[in-house]
PDB file of N, CA and C in Angstrom:
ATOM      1  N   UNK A   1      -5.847  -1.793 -10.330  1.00  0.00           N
ATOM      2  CA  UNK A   1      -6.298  -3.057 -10.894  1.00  0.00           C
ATOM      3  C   UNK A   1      -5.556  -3.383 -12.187  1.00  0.00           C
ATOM      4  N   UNK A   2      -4.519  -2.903 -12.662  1.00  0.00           N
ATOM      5  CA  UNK A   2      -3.838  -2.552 -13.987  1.00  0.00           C
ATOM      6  C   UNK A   2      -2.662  -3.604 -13.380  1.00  0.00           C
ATOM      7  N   UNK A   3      -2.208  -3.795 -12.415  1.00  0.00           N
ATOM      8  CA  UNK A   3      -0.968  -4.648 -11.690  1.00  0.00           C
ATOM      9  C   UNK A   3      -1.121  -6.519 -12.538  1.00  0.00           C
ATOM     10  N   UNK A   4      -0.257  -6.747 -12.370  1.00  0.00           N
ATOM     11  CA  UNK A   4      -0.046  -8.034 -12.414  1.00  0.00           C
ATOM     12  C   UNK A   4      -0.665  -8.847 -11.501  1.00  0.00           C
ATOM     13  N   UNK A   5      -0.606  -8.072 -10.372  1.00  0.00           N
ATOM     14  CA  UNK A   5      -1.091  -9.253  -8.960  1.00  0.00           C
ATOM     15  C   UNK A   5      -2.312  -8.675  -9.168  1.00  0.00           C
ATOM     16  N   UNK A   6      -3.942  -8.082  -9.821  1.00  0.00           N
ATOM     17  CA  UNK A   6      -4.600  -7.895  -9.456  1.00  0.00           C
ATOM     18  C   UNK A   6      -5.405  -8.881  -8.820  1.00  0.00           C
ATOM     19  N   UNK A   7      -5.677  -9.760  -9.317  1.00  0.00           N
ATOM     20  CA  UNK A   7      -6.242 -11.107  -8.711  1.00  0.00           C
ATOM     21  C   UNK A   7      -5.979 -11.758  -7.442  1.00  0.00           C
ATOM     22  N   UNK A   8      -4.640 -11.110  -7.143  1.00  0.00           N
ATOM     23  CA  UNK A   8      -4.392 -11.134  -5.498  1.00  0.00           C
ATOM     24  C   UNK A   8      -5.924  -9.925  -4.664  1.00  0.00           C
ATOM     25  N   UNK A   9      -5.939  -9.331  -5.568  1.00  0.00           N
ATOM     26  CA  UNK A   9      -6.901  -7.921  -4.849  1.00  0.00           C
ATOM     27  C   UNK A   9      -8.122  -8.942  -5.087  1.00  0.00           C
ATOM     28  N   UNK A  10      -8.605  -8.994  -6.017  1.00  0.00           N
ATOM     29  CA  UNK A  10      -9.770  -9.698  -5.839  1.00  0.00           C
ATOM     30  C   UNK A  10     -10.414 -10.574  -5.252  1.00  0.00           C
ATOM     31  N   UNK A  11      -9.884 -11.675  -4.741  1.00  0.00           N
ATOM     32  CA  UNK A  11      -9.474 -12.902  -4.391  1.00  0.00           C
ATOM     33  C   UNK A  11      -9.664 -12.300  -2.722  1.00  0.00           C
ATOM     34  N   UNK A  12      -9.185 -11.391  -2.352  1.00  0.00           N
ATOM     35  CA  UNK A  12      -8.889 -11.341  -1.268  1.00  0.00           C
ATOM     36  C   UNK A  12     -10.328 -10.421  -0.698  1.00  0.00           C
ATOM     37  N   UNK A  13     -10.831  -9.893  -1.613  1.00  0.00           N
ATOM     38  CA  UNK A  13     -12.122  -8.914  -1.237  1.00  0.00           C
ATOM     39  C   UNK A  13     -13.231  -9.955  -1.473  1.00  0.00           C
ATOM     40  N   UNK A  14     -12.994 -10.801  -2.391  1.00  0.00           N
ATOM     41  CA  UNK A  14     -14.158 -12.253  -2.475  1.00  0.00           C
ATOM     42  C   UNK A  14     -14.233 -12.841  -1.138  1.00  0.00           C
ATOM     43  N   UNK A  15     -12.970 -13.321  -0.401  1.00  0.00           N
ATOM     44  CA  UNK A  15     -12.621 -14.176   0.410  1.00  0.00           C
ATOM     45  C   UNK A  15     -13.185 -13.772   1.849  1.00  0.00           C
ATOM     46  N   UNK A  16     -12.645 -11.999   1.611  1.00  0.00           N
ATOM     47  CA  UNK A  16     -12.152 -12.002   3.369  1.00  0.00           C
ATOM     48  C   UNK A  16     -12.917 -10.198   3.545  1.00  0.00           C
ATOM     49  N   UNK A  17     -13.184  -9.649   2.488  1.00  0.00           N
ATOM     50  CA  UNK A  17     -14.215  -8.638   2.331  1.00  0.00           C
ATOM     51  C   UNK A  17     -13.262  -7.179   2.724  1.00  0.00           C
ATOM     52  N   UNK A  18     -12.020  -7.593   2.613  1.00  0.00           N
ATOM     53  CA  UNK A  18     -11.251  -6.357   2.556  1.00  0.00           C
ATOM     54  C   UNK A  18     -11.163  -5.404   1.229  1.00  0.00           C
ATOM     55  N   UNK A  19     -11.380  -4.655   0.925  1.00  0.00           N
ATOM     56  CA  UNK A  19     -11.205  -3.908  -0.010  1.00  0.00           C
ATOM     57  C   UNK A  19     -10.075  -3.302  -0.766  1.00  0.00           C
ATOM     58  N   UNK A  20      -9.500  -3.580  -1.761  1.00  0.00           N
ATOM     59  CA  UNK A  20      -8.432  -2.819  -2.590  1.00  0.00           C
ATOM     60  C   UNK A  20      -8.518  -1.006  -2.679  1.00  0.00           C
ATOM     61  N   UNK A  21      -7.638  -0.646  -2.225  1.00  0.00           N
ATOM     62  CA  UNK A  21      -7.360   0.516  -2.167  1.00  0.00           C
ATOM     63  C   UNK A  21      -6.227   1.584  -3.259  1.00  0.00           C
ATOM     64  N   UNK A  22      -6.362   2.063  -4.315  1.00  0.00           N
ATOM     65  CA  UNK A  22      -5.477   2.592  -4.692  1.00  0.00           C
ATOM     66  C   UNK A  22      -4.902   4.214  -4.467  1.00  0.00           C
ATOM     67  N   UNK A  23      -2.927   3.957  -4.080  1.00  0.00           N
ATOM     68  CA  UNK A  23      -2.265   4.202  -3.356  1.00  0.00           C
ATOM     69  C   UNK A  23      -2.901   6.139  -3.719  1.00  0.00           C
ATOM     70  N   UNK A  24      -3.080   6.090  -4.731  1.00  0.00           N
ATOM     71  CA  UNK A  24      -3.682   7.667  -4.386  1.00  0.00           C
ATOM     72  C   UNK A  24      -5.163   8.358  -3.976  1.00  0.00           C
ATOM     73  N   UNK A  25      -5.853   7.399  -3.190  1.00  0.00           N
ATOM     74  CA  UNK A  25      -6.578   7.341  -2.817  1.00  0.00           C
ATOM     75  C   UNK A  25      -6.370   7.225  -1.453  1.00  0.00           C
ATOM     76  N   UNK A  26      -5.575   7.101  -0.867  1.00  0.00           N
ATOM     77  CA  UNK A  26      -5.501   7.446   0.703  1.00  0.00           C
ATOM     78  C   UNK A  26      -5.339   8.474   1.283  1.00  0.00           C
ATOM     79  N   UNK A  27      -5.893   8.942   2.261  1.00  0.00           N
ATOM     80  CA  UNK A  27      -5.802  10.387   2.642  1.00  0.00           C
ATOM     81  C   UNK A  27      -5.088  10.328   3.760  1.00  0.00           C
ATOM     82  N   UNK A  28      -4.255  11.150   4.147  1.00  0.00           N
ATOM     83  CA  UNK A  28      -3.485  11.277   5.827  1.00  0.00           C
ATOM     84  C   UNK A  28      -4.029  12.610   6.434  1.00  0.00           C
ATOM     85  N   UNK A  29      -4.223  12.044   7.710  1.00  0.00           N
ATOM     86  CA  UNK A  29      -4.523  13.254   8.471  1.00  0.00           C
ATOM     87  C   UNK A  29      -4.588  12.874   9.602  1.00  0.00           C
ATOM     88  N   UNK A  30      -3.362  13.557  10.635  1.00  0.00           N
ATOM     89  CA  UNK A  30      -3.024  13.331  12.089  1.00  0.00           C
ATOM     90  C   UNK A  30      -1.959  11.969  11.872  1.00  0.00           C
ATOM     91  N   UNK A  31      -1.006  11.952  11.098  1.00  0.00           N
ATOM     92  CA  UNK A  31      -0.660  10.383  11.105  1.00  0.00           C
ATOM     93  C   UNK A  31      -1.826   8.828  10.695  1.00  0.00           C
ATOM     94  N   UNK A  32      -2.931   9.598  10.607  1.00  0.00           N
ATOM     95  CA  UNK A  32      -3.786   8.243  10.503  1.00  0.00           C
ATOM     96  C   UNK A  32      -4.056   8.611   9.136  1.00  0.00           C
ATOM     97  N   UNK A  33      -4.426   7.082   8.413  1.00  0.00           N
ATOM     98  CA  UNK A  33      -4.449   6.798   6.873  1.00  0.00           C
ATOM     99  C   UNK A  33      -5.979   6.580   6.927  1.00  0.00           C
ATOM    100  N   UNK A  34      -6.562   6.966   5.884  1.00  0.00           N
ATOM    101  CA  UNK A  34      -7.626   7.265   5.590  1.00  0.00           C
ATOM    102  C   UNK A  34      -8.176   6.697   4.139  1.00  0.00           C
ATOM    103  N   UNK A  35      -9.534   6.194   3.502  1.00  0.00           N
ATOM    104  CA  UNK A  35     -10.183   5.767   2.148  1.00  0.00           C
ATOM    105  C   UNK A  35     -11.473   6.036   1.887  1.00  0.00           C
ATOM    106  N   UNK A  36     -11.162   7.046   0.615  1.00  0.00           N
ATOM    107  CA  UNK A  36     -13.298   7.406   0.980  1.00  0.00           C
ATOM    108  C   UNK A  36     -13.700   6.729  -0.383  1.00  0.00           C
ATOM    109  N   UNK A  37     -14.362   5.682   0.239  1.00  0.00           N
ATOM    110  CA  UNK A  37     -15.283   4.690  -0.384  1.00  0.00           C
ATOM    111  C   UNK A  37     -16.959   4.696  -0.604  1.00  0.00           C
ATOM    112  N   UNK A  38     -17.235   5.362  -1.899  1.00  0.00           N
ATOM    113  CA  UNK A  38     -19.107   5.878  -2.376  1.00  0.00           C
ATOM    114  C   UNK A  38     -19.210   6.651  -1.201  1.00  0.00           C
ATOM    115  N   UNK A  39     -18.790   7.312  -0.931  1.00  0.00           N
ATOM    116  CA  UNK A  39     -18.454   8.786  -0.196  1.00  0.00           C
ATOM    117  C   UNK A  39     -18.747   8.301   1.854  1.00  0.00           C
ATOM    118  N   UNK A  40     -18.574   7.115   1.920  1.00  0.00           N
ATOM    119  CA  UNK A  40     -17.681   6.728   3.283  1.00  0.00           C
ATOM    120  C   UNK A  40     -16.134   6.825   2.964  1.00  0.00           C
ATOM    121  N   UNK A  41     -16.166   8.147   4.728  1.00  0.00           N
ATOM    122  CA  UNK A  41     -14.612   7.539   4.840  1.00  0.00           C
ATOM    123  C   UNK A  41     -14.343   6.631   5.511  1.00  0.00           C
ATOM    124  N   UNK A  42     -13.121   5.802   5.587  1.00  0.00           N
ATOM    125  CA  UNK A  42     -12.936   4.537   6.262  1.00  0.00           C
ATOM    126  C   UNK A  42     -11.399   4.442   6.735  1.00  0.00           C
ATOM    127  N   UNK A  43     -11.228   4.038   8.110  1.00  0.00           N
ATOM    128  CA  UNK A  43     -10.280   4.347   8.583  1.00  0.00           C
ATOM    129  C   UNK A  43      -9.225   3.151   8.231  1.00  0.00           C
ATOM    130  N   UNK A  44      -7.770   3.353   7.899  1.00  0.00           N
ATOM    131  CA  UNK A  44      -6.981   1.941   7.716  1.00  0.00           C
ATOM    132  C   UNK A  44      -6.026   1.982   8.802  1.00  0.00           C
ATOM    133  N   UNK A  45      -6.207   0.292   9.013  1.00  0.00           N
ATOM    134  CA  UNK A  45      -5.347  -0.066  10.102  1.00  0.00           C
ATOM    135  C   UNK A  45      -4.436  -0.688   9.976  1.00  0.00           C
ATOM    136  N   UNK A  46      -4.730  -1.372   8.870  1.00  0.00           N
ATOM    137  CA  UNK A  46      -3.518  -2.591   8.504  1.00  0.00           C
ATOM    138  C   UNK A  46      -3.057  -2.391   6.396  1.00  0.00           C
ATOM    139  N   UNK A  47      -2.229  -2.103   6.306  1.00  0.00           N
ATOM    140  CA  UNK A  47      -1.685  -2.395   5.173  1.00  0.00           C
ATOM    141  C   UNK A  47      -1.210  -3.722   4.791  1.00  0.00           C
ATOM    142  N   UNK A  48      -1.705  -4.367   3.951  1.00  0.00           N
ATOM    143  CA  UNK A  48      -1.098  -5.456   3.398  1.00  0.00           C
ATOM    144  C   UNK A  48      -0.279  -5.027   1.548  1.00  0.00           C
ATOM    145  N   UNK A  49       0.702  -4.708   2.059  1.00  0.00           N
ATOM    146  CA  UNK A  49       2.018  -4.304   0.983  1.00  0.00           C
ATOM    147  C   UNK A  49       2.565  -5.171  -0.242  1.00  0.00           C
ATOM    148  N   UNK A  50       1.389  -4.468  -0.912  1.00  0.00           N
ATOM    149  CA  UNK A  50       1.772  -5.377  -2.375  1.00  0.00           C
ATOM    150  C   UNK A  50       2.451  -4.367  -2.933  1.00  0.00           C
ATOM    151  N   UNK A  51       2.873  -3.154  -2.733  1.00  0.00           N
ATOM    152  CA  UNK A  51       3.912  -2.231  -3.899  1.00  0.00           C
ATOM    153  C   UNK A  51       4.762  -2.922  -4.391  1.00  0.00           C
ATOM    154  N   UNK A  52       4.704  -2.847  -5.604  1.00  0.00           N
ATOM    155  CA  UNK A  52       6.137  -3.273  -6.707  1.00  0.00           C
ATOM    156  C   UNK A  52       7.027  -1.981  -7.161  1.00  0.00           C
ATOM    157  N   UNK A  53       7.855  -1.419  -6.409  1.00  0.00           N
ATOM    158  CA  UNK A  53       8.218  -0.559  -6.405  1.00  0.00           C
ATOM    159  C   UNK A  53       8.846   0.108  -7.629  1.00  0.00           C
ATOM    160  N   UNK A  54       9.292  -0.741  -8.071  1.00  0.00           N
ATOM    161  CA  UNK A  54       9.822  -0.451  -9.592  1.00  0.00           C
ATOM    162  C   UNK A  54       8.547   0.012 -10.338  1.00  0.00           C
ATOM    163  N   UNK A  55       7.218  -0.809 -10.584  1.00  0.00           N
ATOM    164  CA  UNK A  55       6.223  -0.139 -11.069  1.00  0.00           C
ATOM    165  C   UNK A  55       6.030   1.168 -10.724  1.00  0.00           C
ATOM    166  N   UNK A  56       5.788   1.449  -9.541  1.00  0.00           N
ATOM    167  CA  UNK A  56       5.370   2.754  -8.215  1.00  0.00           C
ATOM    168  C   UNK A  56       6.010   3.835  -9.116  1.00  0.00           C
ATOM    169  N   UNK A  57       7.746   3.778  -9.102  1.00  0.00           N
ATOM    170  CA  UNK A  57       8.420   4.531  -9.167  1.00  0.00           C
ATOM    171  C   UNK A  57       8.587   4.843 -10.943  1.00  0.00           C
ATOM    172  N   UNK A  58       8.281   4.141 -11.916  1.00  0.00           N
ATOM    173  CA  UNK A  58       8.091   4.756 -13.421  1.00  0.00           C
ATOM    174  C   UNK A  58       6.862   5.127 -13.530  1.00  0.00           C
ATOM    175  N   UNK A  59       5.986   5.237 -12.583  1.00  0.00           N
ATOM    176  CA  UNK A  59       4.410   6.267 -13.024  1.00  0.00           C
ATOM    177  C   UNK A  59       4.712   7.814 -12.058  1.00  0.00           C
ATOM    178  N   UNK A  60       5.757   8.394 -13.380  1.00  0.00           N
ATOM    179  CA  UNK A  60       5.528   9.650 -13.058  1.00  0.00           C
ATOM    180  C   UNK A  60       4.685  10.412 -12.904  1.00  0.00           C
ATOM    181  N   UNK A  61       3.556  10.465 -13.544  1.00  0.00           N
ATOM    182  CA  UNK A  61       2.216  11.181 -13.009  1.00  0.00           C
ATOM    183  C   UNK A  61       1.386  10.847 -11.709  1.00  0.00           C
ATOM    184  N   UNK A  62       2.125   9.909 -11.184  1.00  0.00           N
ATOM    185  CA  UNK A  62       0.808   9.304  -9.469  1.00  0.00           C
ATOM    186  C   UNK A  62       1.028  10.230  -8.928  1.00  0.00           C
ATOM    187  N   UNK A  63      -0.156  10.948  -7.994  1.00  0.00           N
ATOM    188  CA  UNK A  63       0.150  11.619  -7.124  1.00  0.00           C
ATOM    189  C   UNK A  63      -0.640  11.142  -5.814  1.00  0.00           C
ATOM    190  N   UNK A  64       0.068  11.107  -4.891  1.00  0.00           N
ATOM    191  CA  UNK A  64      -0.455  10.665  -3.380  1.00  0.00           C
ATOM    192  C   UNK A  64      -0.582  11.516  -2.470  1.00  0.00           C
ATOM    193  N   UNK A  65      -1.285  11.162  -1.489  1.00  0.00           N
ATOM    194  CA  UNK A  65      -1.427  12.594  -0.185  1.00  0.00           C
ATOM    195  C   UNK A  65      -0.496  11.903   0.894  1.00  0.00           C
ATOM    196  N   UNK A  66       0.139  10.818   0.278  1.00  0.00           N
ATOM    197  CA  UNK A  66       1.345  10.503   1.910  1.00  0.00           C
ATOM    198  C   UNK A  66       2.583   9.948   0.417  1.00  0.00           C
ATOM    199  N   UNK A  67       3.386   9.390   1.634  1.00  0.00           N
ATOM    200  CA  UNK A  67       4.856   8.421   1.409  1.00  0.00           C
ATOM    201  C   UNK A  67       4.887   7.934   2.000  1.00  0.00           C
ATOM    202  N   UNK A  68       5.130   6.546   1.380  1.00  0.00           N
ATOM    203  CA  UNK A  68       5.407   4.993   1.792  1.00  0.00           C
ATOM    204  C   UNK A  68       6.032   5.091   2.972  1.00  0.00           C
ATOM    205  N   UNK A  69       6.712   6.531   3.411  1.00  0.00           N
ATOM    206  CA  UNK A  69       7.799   6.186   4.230  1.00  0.00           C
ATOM    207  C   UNK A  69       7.850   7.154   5.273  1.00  0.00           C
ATOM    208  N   UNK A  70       6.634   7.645   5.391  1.00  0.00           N
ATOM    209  CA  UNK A  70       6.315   8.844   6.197  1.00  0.00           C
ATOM    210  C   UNK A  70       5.606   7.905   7.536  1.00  0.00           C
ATOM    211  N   UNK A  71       5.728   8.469   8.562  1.00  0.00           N
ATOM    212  CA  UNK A  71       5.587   7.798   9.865  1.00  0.00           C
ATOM    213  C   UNK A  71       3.931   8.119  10.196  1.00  0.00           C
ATOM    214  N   UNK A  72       3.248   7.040   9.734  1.00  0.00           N
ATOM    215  CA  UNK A  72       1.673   6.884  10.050  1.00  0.00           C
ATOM    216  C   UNK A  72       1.438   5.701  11.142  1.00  0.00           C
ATOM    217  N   UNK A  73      -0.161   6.063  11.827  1.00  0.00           N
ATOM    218  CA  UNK A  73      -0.495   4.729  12.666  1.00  0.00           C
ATOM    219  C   UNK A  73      -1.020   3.394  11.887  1.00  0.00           C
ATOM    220  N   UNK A  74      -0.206   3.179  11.129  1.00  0.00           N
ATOM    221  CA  UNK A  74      -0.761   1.658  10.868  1.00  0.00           C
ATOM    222  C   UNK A  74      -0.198   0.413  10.874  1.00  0.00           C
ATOM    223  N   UNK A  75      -0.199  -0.839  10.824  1.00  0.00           N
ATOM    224  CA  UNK A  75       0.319  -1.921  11.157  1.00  0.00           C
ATOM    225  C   UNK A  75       0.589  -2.054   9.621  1.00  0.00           C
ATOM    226  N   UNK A  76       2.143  -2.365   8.831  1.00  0.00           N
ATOM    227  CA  UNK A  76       2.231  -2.646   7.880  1.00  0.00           C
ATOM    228  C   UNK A  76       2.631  -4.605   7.512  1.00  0.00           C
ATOM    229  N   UNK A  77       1.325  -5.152   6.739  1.00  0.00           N
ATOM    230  CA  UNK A  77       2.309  -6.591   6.528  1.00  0.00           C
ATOM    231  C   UNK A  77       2.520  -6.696   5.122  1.00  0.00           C
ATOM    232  N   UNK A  78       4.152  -6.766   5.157  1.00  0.00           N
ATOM    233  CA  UNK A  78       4.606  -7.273   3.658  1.00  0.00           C
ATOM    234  C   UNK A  78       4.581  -8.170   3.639  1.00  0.00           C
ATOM    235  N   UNK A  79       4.614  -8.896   1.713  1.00  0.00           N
ATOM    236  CA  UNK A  79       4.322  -9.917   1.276  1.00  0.00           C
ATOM    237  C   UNK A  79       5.418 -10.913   1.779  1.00  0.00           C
ATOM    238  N   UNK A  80       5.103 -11.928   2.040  1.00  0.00           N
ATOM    239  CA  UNK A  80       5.916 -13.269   2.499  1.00  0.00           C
ATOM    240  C   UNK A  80       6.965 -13.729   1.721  1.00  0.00           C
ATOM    241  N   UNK A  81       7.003 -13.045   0.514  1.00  0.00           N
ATOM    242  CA  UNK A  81       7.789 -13.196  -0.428  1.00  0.00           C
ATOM    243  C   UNK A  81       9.038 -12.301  -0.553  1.00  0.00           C
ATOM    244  N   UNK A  82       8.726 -11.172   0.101  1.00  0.00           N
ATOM    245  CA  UNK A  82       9.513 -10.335   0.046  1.00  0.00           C
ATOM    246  C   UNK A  82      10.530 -10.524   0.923  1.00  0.00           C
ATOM    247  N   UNK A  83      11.803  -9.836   0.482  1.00  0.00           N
ATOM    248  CA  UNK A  83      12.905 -10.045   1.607  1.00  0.00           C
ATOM    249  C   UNK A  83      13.236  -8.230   1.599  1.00  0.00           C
ATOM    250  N   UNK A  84      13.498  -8.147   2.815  1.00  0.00           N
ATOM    251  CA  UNK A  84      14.137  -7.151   3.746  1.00  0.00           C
ATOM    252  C   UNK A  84      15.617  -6.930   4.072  1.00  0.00           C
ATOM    253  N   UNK A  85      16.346  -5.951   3.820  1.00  0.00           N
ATOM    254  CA  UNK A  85      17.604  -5.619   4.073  1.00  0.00           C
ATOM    255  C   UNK A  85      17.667  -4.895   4.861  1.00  0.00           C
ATOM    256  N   UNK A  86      18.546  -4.705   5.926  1.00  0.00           N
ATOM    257  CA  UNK A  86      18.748  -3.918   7.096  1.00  0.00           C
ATOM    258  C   UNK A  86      19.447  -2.400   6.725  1.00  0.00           C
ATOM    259  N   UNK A  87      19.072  -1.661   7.151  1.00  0.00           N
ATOM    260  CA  UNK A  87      19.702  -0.648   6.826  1.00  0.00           C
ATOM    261  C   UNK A  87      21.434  -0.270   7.105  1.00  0.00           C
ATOM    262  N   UNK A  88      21.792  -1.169   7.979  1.00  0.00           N
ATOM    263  CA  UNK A  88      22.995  -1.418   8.417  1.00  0.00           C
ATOM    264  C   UNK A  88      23.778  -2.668   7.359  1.00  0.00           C
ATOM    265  N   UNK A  89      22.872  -3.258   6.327  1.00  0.00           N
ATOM    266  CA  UNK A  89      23.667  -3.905   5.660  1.00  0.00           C
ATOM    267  C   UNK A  89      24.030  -3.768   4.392  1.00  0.00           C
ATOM    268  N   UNK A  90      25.033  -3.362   3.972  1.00  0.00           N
ATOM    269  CA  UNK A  90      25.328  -3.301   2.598  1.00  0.00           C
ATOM    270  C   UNK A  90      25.681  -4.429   1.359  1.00  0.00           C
ATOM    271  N   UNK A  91      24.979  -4.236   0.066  1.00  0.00           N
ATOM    272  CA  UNK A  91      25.269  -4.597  -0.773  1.00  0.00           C
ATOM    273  C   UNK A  91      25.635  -4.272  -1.972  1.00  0.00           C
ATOM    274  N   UNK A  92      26.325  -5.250  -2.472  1.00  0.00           N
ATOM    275  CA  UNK A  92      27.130  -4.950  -3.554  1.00  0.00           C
ATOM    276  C   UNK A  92      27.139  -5.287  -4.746  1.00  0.00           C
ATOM    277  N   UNK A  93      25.957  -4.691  -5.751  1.00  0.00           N
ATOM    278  CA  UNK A  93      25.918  -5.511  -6.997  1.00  0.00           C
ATOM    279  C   UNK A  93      26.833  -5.557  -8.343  1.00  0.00           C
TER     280      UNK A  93
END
């Protein structure tokens, strides 16, 4: 809730009753992503990908029980804003 976009989190748990999750708070086990909420666990299916990665990556102390990039069952949707580079494409800054 410390993010810039928090109000995206809020907004969206007012609206649509999904809950904000923080990233070290997910548990993996079997490939499936996991949130224990007032001591329910709760299974996740869908990520909606607000990481600002640059933030992510200067909080040296986070510690998580997965990676962004580790092969779990969930449906990931990034922000509409975001753009995607192919791994086959290079750039050159």
């Amino acid at each position: 809730m410390k993010q810039n976009t928090a109000i995206d989190f809020l907004v969206t748990k007012e609206h649509l009753g999904i809950e904000s999750v923080h990233i070290g708070d997910v548990i993996i086990r079997n490939k499936k992503l996991y949130y224990n909420l007032k001591g329910t666990e709760t299974p996740i299916h869908r990520i909606y990908n607000r990481v600002i990665f640059d933030e992510l990556l200067g909080k040296k102390d986070l510690k998580t029980n997965f990676h962004l990039t580790e092969d779990v069952d969930v449906e990931w949707a990034g922000h509409p804003n975001w753009f995607f580079i192919s791994a086959s494409t290079r750039c050159h800054f």
